[in-house]
Protein backbone atom coordinates (compact mmCIF):
# COMPACT_ATOMS: atom_id res chain seq x y z
CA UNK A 1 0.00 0.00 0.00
CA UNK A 2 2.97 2.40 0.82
CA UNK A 3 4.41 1.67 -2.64
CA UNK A 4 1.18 2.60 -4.63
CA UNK A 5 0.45 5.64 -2.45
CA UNK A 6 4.59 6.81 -3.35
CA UNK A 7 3.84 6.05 -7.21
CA UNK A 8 0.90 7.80 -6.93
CA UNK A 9 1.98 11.18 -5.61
CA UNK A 10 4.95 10.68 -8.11
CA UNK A 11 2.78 11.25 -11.31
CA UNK A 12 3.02 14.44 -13.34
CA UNK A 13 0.94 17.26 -12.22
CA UNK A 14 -0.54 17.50 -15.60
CA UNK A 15 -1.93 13.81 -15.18
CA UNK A 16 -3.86 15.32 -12.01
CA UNK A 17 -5.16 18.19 -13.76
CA UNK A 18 -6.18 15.56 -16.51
CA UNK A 19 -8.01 13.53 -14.47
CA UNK A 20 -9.57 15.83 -11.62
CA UNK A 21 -12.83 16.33 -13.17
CA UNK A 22 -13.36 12.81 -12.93
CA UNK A 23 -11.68 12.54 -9.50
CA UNK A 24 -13.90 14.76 -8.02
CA UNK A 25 -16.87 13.40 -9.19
CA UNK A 26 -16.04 9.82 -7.85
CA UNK A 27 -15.34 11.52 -5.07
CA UNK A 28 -18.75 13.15 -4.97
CA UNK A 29 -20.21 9.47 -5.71
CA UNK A 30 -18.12 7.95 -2.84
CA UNK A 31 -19.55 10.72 0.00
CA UNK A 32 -23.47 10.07 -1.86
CA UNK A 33 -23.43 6.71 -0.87
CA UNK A 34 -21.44 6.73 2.22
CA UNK A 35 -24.00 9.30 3.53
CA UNK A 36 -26.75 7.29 1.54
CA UNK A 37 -25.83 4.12 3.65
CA UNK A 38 -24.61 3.94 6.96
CA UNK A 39 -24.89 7.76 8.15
CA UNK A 40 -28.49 7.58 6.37
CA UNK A 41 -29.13 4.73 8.58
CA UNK A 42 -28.28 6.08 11.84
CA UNK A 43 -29.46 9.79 10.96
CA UNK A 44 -32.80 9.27 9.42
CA UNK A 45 -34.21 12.32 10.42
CA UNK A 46 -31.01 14.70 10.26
CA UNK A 47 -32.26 17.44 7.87
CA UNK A 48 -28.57 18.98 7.78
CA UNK A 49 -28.22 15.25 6.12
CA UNK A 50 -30.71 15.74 3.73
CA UNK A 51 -29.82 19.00 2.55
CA UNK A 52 -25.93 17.69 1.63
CA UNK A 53 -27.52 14.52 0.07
CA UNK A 54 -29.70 16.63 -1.87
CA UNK A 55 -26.61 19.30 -3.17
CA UNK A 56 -24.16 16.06 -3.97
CA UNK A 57 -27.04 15.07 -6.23
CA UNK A 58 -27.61 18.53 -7.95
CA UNK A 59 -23.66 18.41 -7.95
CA UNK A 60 -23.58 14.50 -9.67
CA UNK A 61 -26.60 15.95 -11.79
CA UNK A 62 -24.13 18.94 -12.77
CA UNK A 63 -21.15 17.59 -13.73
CA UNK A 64 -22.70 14.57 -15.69
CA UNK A 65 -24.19 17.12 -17.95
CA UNK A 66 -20.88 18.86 -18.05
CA UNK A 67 -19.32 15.58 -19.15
CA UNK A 68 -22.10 14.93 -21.60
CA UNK A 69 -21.37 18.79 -23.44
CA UNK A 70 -17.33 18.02 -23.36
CA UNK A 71 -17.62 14.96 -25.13
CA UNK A 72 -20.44 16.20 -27.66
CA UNK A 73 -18.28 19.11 -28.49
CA UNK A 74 -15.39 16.32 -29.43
CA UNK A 75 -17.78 14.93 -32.00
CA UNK A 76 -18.20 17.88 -33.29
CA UNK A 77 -14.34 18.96 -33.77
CA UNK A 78 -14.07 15.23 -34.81
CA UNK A 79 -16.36 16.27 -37.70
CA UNK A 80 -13.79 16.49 -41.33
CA UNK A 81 -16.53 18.65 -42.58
CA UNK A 82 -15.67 21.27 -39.48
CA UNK A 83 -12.38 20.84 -40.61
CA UNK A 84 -13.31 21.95 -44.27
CA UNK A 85 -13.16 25.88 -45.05
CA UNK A 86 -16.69 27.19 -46.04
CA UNK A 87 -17.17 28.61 -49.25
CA UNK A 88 -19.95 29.88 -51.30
CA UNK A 89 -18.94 27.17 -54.01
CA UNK A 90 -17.46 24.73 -51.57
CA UNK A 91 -16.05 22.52 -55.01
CA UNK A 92 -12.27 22.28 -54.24
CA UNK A 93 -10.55 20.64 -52.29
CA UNK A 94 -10.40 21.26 -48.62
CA UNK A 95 -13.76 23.47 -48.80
CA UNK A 96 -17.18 23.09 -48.09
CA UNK A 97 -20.53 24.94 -48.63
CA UNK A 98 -22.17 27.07 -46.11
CA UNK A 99 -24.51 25.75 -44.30
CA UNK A 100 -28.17 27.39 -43.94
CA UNK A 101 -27.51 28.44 -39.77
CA UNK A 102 -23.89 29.90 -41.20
CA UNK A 103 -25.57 31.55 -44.20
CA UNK A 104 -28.28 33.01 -42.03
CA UNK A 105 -25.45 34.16 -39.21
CA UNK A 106 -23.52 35.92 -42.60
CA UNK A 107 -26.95 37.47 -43.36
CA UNK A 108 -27.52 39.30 -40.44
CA UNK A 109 -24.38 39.75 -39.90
CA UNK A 110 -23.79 41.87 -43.11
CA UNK A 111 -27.74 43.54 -42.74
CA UNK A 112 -26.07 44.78 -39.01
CA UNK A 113 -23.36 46.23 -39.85
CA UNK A 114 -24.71 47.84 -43.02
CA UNK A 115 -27.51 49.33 -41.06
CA UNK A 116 -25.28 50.26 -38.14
CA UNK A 117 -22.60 51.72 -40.97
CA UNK A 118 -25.62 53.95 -42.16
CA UNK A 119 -26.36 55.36 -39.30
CA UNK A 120 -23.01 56.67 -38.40
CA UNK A 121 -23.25 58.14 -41.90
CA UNK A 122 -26.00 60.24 -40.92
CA UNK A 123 -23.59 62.01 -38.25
CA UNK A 124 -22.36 63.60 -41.42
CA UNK A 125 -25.67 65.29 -41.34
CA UNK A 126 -25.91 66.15 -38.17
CA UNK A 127 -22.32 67.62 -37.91
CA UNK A 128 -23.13 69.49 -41.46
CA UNK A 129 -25.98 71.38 -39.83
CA UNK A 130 -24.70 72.55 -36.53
CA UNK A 131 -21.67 74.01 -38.58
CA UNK A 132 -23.63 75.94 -40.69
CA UNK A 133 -25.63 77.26 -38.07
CA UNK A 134 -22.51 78.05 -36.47
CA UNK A 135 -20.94 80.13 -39.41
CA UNK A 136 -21.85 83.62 -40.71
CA UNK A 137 -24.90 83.31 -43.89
CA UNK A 138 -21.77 83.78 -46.62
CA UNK A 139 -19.62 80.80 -45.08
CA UNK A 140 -22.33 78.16 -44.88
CA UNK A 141 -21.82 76.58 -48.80
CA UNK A 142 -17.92 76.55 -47.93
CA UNK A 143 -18.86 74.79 -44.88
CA UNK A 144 -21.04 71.87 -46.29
CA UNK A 145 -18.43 71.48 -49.31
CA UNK A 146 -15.97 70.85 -46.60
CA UNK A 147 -18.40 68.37 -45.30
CA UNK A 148 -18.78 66.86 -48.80
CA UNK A 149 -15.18 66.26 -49.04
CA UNK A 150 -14.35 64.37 -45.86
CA UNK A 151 -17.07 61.87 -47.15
CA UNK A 152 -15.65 62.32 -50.74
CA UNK A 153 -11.26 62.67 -49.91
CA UNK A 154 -11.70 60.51 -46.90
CA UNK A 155 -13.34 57.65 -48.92
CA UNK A 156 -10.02 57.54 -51.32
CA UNK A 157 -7.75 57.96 -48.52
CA UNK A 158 -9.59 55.06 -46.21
CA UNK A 159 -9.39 52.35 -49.26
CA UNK A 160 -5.83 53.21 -50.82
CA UNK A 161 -3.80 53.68 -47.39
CA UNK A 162 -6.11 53.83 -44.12
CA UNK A 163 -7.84 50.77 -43.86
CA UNK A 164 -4.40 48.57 -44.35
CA UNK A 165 -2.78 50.67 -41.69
CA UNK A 166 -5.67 50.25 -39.02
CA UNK A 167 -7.06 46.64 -39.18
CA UNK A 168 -4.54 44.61 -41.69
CA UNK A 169 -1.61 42.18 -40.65
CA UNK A 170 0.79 40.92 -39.82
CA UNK A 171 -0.09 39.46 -36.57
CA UNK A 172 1.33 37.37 -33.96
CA UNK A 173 0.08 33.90 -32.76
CA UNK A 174 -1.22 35.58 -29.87
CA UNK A 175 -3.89 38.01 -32.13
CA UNK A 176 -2.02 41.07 -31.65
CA UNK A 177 0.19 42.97 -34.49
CA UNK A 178 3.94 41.57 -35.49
CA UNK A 179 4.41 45.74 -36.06
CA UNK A 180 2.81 47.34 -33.20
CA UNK A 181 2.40 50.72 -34.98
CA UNK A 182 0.66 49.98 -38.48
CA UNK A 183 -0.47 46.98 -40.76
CA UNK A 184 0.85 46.74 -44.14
CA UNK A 185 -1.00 44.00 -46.05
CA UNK A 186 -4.01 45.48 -47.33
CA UNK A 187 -3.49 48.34 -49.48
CA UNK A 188 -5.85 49.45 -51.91
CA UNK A 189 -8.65 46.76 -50.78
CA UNK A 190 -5.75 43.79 -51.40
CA UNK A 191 -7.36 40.92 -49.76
CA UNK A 192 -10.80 42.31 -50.28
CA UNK A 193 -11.36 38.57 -52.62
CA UNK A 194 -9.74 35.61 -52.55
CA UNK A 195 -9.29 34.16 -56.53
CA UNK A 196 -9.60 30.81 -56.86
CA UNK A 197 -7.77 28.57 -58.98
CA UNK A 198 -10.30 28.08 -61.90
CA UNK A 199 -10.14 32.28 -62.08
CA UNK A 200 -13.62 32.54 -60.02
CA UNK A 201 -13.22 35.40 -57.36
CA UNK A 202 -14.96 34.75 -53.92
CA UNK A 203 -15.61 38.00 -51.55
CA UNK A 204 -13.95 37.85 -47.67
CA UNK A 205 -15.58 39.63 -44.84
CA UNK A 206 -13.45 42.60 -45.53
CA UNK A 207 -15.13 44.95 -47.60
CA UNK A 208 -18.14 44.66 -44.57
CA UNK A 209 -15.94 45.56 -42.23
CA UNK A 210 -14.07 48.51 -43.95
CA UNK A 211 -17.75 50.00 -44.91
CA UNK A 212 -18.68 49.88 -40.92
CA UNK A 213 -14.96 51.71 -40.21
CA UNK A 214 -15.28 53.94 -43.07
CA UNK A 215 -18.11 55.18 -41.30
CA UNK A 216 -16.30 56.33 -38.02
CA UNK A 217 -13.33 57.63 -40.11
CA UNK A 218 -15.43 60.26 -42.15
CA UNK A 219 -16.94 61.12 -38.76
CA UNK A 220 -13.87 61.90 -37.45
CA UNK A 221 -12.26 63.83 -40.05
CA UNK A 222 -16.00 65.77 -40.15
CA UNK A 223 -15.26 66.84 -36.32
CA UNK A 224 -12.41 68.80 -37.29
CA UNK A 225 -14.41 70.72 -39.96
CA UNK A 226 -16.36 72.63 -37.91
CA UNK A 227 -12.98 73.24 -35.25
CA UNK A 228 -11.84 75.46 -38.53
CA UNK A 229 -14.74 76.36 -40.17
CA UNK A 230 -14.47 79.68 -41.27
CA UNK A 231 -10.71 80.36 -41.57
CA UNK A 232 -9.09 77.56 -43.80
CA UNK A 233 -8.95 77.67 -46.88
CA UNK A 234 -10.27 74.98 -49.71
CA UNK A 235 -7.65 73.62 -50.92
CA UNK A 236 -5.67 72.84 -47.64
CA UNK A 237 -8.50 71.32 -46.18
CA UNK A 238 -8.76 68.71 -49.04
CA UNK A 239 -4.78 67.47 -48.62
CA UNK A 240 -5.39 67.77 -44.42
CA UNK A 241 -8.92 65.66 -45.26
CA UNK A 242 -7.03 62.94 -46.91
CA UNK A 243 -4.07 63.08 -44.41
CA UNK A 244 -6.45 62.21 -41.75
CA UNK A 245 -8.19 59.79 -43.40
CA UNK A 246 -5.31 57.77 -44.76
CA UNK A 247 -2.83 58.42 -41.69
CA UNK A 248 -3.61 60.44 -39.09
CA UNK A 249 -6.66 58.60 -37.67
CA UNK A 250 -5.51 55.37 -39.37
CA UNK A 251 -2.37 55.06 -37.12
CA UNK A 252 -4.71 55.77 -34.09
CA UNK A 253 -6.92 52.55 -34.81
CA UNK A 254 -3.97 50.00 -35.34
CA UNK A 255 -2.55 51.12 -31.94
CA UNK A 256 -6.11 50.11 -30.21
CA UNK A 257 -8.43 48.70 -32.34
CA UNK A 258 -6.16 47.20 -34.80
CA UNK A 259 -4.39 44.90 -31.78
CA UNK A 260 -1.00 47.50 -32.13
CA UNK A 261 1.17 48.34 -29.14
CA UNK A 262 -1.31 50.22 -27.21
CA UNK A 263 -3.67 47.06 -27.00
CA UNK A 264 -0.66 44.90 -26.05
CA UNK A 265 0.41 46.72 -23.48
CA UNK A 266 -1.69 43.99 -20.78
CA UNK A 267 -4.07 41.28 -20.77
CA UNK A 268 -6.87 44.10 -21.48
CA UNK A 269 -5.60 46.73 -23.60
CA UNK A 270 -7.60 49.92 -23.81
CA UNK A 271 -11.30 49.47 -23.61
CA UNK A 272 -13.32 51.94 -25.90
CA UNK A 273 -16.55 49.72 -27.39
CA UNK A 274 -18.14 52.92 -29.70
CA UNK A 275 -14.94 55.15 -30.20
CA UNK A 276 -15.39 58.10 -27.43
CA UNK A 277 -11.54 58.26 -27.32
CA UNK A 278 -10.42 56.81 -30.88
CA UNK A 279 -13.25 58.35 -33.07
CA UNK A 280 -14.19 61.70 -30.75
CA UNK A 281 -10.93 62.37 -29.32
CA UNK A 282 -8.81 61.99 -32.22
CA UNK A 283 -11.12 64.44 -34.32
CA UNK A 284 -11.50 66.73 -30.96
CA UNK A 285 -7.67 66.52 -30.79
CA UNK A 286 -7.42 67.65 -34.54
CA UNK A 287 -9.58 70.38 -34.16
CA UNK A 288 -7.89 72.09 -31.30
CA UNK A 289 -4.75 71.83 -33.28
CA UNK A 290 -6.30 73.34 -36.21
CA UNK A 291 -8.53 76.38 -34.15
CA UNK A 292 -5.01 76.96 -32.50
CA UNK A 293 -3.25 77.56 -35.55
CA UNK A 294 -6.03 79.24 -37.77
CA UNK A 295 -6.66 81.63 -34.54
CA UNK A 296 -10.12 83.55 -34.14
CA UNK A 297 -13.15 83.94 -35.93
CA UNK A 298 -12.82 87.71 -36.61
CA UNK A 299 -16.50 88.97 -37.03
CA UNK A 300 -18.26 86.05 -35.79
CA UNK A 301 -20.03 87.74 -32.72
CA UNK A 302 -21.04 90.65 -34.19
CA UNK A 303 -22.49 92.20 -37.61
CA UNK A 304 -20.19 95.03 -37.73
CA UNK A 305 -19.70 94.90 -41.67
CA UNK A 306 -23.58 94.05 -42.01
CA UNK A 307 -23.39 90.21 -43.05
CA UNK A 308 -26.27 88.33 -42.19
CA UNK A 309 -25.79 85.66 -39.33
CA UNK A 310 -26.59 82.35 -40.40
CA UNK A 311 -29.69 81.08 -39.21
CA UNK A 312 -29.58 78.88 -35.43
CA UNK A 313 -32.56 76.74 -36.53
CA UNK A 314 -30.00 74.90 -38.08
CA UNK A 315 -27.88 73.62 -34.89
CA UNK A 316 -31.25 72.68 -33.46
């Protein structure tokens, strides 16, 4: 007996770990029917008895079912065609077709995000009309063409150089960036399709994805707008709208949302769901810069040289 109990405790730790699952519910089994026999017996009426007989059940009950999900989930990797990669033709080799749950996850995945893309589109609305109503009468057209171009400039600069330095590769085994400051692997929408070997071309996720970020990148480039409105002129506001759109802002969203060094920095990274720091603060940021430099709106207060005030209806 002393020999087994030494070769016991002389087993790997990992063989414990392995096996304590199971351990602990022969254990469990061992207490259930040593308090199910003798103390039973001799405690008929013991409610504290009871109450443990009744919780080593629920416990039994518990793990069983545990057991029963572990092994079904084996199956299930087990599976070749889990192994497969889905396609919408699924004819090659080492592919499969969707399946109707996985085309109707796609489906709503894509009607989300297009819907939720949308809607932080109409921010360029919003933003358009409180800086018009914030501008003298005469400025408001130069004011919504600036508008116009973030959605217009932006666009360009998002596909050709933003979008590949914000969310594409390389990255590390652990998810987060091999370059901790930008992604370089996705310029001008490369890896927007995958072509197959007969010369069909099959859509990735991608292009869903940069819509929904496109989104937030106009918006943020549209923040600084109305932080100069007034005092920059046209054509340097088209090369800073690009700039931001293809670097600036870009550069922000690979540190944090792109998995760069910011994000590695602990287990958590920097938490910021809907963008209140990447989106609002980097455009905030941008427009203090640029109200800094441009200086005051001469004449804004007051109608000294008899310009009509632009009309506040407009920020309501």
């Amino acid at each position: 007996a002393g020999s087994e109990g030494r070769a016991s405790l002389s087993r790997p730790s990992c063989f414990c770990r392995q096996r304590g699952a199971m351990a602990k519910m022969a254990v469990k089994v061992l207490l259930l029917s040593l308090l199910s026999g003798g103390a039973l017996a001799n405690a008929a009426n013991d409610e504290d008895v009871g109450h443990a007989i009744a919780e080593l059940k629920g416990l039994i009950k518990e793990q069983t079912e545990r057991i029963a999900e572990l092994q079904h989930e084996d199956r299930r990797l087990a599976d070749p065609a889990n192994l497969l990669s889905a396609s919408i033709y699924g004819d090659l080799a080492g592919t499969r077709p969707y399946t109707d749950q996985e085309n109707l996850n796609l489906s709503m995945d894509h009607l989300w995000l297009i819907i939720c893309g949308t809607l932080v589109m109409f921010m360029q609305a919003g933003f358009a009309m409180v800086e018009s109503g914030s501008c003298r009468f005469k400025n408001v057209q130069n004011v919504l063409l600036k508008n116009l171009t973030d959605v217009c400039i932006g666009t360009i600069g998002w596909y050709a150089f933003g979008w590949s330095f914000a969310f594409s590769g390389p990255y590390r085994a652990d998810g987060f960036r091999s370059d901790g400051f930008a992604g370089g692997e996705q310029f001008f929408g490369h890896h927007f399709a995958r072509t197959r070997p007969d010369g069909q071309v099959e859509p990735t996720i991608a292009p869903l994805k940069w819509f929904f970020q496109w989104a937030f990148c106009s918006a943020a480039a549209t923040i600084v707008s109305g932080g100069v409105a007034e005092r920059v002129n046209f054509p340097g506001y088209l090369i800073f709208s690009f700039v931001m759109s293809s670097l600036i802002y870009p550069i922000i969203v690979s540190w944090t949302w792109g998995y760069g060094w910011l994000m590695a920095i602990n287990t958590t990274g920097p938490v910021d769901f809907a963008g209140s720091g990447i989106v609002h603060m980097t455009g905030g940021v941008g427009a203090l810069v640029g109200a800094f430099i441009a200086g005051p709106r001469f004449g804004r207060w007051m109608k000294s040289d008899g310009t009509e005030q632009s009309r506040k209806e407009r920020i309501m």
